[in-house]
N, C-alpha and C. Protein backbone atom coordinates (compact mmCIF):
# COMPACT_ATOMS: atom_id res chain seq x y z
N UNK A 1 108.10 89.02 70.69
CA UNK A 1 108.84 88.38 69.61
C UNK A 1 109.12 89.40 68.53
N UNK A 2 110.12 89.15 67.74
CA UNK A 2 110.49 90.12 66.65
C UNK A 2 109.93 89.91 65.55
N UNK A 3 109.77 90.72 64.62
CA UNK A 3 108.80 90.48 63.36
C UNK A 3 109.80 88.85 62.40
N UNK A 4 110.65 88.97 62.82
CA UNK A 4 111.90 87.69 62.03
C UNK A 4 111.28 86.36 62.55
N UNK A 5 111.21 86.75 63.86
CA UNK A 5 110.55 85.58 64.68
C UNK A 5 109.39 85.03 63.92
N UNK A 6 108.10 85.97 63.45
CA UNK A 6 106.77 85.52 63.43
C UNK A 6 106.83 84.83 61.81
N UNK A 7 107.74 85.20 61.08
CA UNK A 7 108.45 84.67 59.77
C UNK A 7 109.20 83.68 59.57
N UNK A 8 109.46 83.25 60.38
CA UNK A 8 109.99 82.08 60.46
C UNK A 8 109.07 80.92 60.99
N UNK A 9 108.33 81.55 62.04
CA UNK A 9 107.21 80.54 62.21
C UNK A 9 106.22 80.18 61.30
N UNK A 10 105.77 81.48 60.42
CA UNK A 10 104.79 81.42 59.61
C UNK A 10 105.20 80.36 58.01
N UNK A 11 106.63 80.79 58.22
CA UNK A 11 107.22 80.00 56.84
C UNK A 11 106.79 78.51 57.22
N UNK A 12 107.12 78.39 58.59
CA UNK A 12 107.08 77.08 58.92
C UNK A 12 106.01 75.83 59.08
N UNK A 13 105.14 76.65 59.41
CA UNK A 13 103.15 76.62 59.49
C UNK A 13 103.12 76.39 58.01
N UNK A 14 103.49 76.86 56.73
CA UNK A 14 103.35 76.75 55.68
C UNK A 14 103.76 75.70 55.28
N UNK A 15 105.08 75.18 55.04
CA UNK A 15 105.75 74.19 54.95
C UNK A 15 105.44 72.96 55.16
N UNK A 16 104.76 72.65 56.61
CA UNK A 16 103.85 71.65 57.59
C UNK A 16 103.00 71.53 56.69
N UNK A 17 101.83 72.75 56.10
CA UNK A 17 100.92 72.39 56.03
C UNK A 17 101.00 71.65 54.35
N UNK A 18 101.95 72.11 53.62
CA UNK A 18 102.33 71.75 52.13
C UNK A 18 102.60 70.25 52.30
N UNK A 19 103.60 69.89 53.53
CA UNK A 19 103.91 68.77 53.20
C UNK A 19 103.12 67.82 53.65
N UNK A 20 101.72 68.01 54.77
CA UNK A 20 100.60 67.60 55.37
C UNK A 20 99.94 67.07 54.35
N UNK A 21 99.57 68.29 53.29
CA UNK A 21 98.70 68.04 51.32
C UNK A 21 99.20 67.33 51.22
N UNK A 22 100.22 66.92 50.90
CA UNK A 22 101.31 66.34 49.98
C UNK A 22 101.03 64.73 50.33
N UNK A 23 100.65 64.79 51.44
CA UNK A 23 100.85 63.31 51.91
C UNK A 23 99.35 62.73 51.68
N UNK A 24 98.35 63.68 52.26
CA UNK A 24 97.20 63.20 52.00
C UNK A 24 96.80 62.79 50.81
N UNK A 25 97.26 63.85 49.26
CA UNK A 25 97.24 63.12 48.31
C UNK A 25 97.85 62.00 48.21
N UNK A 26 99.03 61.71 48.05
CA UNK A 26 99.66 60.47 47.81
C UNK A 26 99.06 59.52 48.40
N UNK A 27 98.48 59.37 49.76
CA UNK A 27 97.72 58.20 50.72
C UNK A 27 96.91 57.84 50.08
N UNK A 28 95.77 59.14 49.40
CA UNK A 28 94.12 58.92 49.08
C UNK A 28 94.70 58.01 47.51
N UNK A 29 96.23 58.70 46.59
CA UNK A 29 96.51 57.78 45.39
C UNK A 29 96.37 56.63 45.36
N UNK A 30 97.62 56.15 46.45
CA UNK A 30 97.89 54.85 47.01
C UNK A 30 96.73 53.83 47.15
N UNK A 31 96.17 54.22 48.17
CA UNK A 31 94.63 53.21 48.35
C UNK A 31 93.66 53.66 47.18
N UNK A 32 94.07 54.24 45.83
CA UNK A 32 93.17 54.19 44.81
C UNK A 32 93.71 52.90 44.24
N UNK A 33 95.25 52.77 43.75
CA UNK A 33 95.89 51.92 42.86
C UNK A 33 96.01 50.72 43.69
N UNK A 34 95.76 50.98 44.94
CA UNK A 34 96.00 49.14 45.54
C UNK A 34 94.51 48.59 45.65
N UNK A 35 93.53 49.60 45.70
CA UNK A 35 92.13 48.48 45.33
C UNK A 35 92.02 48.80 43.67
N UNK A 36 92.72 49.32 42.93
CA UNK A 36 92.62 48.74 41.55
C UNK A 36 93.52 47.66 41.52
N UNK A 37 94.65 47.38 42.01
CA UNK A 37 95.32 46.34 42.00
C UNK A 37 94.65 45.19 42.14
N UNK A 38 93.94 44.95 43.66
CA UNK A 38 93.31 43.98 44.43
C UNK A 38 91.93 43.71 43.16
N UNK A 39 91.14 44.70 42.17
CA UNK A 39 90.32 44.35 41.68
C UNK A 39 90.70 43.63 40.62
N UNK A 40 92.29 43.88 40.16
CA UNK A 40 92.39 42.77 39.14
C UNK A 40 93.24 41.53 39.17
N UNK A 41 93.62 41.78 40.55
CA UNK A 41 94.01 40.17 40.76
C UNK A 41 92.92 39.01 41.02
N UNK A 42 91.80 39.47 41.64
CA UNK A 42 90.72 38.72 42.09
C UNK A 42 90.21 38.49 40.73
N UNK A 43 90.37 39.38 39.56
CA UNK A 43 89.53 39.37 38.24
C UNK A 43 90.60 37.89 37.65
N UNK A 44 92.07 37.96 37.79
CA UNK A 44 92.90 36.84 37.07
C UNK A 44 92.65 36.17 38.23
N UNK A 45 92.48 35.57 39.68
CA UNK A 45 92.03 34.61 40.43
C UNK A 45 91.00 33.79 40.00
N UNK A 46 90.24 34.77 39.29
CA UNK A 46 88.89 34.48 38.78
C UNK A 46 88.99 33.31 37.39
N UNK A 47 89.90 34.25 36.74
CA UNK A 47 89.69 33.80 35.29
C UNK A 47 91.21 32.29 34.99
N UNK A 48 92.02 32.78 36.32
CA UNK A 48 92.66 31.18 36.54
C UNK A 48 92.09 29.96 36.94
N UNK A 49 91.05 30.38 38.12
CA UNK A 49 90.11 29.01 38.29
C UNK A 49 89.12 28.46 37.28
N UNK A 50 88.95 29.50 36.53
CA UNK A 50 88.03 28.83 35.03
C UNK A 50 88.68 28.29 34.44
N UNK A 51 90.05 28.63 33.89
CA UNK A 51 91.25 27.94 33.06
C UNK A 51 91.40 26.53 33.42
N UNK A 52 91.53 26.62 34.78
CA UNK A 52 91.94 25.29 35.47
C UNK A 52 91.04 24.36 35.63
N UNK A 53 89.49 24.36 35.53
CA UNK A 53 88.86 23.50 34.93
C UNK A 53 88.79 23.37 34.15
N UNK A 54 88.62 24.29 32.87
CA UNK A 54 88.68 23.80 31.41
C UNK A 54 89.65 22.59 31.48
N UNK A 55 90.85 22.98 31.40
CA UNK A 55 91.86 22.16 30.98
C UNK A 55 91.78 20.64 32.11
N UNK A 56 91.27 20.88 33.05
CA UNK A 56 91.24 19.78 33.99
C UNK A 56 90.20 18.89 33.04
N UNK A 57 88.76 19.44 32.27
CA UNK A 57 88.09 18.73 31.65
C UNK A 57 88.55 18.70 30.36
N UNK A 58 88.96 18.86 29.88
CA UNK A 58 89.91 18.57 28.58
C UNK A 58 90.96 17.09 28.46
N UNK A 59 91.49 17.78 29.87
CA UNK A 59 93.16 16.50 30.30
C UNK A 59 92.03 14.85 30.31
N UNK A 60 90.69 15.75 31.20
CA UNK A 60 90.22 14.08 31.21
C UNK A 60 89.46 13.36 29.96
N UNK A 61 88.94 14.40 29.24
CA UNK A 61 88.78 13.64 27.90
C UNK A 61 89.76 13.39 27.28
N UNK A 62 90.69 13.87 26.78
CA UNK A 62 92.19 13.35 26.37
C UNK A 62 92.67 12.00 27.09
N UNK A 63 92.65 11.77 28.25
CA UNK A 63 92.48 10.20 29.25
C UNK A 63 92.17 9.61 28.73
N UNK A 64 90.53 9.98 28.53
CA UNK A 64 89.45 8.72 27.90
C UNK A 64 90.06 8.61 27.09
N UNK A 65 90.16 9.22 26.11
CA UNK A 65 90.18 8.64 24.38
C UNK A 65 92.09 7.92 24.63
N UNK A 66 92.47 8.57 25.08
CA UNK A 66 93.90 7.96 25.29
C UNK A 66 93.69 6.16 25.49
N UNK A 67 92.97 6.01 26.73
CA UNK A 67 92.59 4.88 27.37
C UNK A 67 92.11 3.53 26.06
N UNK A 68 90.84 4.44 25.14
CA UNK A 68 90.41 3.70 24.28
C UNK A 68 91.28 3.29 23.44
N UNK A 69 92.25 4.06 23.03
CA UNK A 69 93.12 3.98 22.21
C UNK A 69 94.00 2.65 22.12
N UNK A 70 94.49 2.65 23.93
CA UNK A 70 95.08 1.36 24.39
C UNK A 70 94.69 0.19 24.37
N UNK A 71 93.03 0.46 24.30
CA UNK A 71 92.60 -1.04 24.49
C UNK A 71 92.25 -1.28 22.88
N UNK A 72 92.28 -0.15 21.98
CA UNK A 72 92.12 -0.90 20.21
C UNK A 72 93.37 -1.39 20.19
N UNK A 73 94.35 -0.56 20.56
CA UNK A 73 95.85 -1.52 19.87
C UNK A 73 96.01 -2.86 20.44
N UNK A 74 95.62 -2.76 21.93
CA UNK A 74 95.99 -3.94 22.98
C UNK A 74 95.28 -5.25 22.21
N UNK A 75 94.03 -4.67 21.67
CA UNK A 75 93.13 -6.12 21.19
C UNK A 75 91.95 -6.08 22.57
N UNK A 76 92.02 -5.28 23.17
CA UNK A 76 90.91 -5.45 24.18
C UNK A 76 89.72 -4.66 23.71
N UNK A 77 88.48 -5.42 23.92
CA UNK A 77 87.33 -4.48 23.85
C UNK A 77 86.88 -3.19 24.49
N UNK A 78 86.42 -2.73 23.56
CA UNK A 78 86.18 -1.17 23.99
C UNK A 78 84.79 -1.14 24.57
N UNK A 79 84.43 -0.61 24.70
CA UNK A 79 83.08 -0.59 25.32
C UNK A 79 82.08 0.91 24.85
């Protein structure tokens, strides 16, 4: 082979191996920011199912007293 030859291969071996790095970083990024992702959706999964009882126990005391309400105006006894 001619010395042009082994230069062109070698450029090329280089190139491979740059764009080989290149990828491994970005991969190892990637699966950093998608289990930070995944840790804070599970964190608002979290903090939506607390919401959603609060207010579920809220809506039903708001019921009650609603309820009582109906039966002072209605003239019915409350209990």
């Amino acid at each position: 082979m001619i010395p042009d030859s082994w230069t062109i291969i070698g450029t090329g071996i280089v190139i491979l191996i740059a764009i080989a790095t290149s990828n491994y970083r970005l991969r190892n990024e990637i699966r950093s920011e998608i289990r930070d992702v995944r840790g804070e959706v599970k964190e608002l999964r979290e903090r939506m199912t607390r919401l959603e009882t609060e207010l579920r126990e809220r809506m039903a005391k708001v019921e009650g007293l609603l309820e009582g309400l109906r039966e002072a105006i209605s003239g019915r006894h409350v209990a």
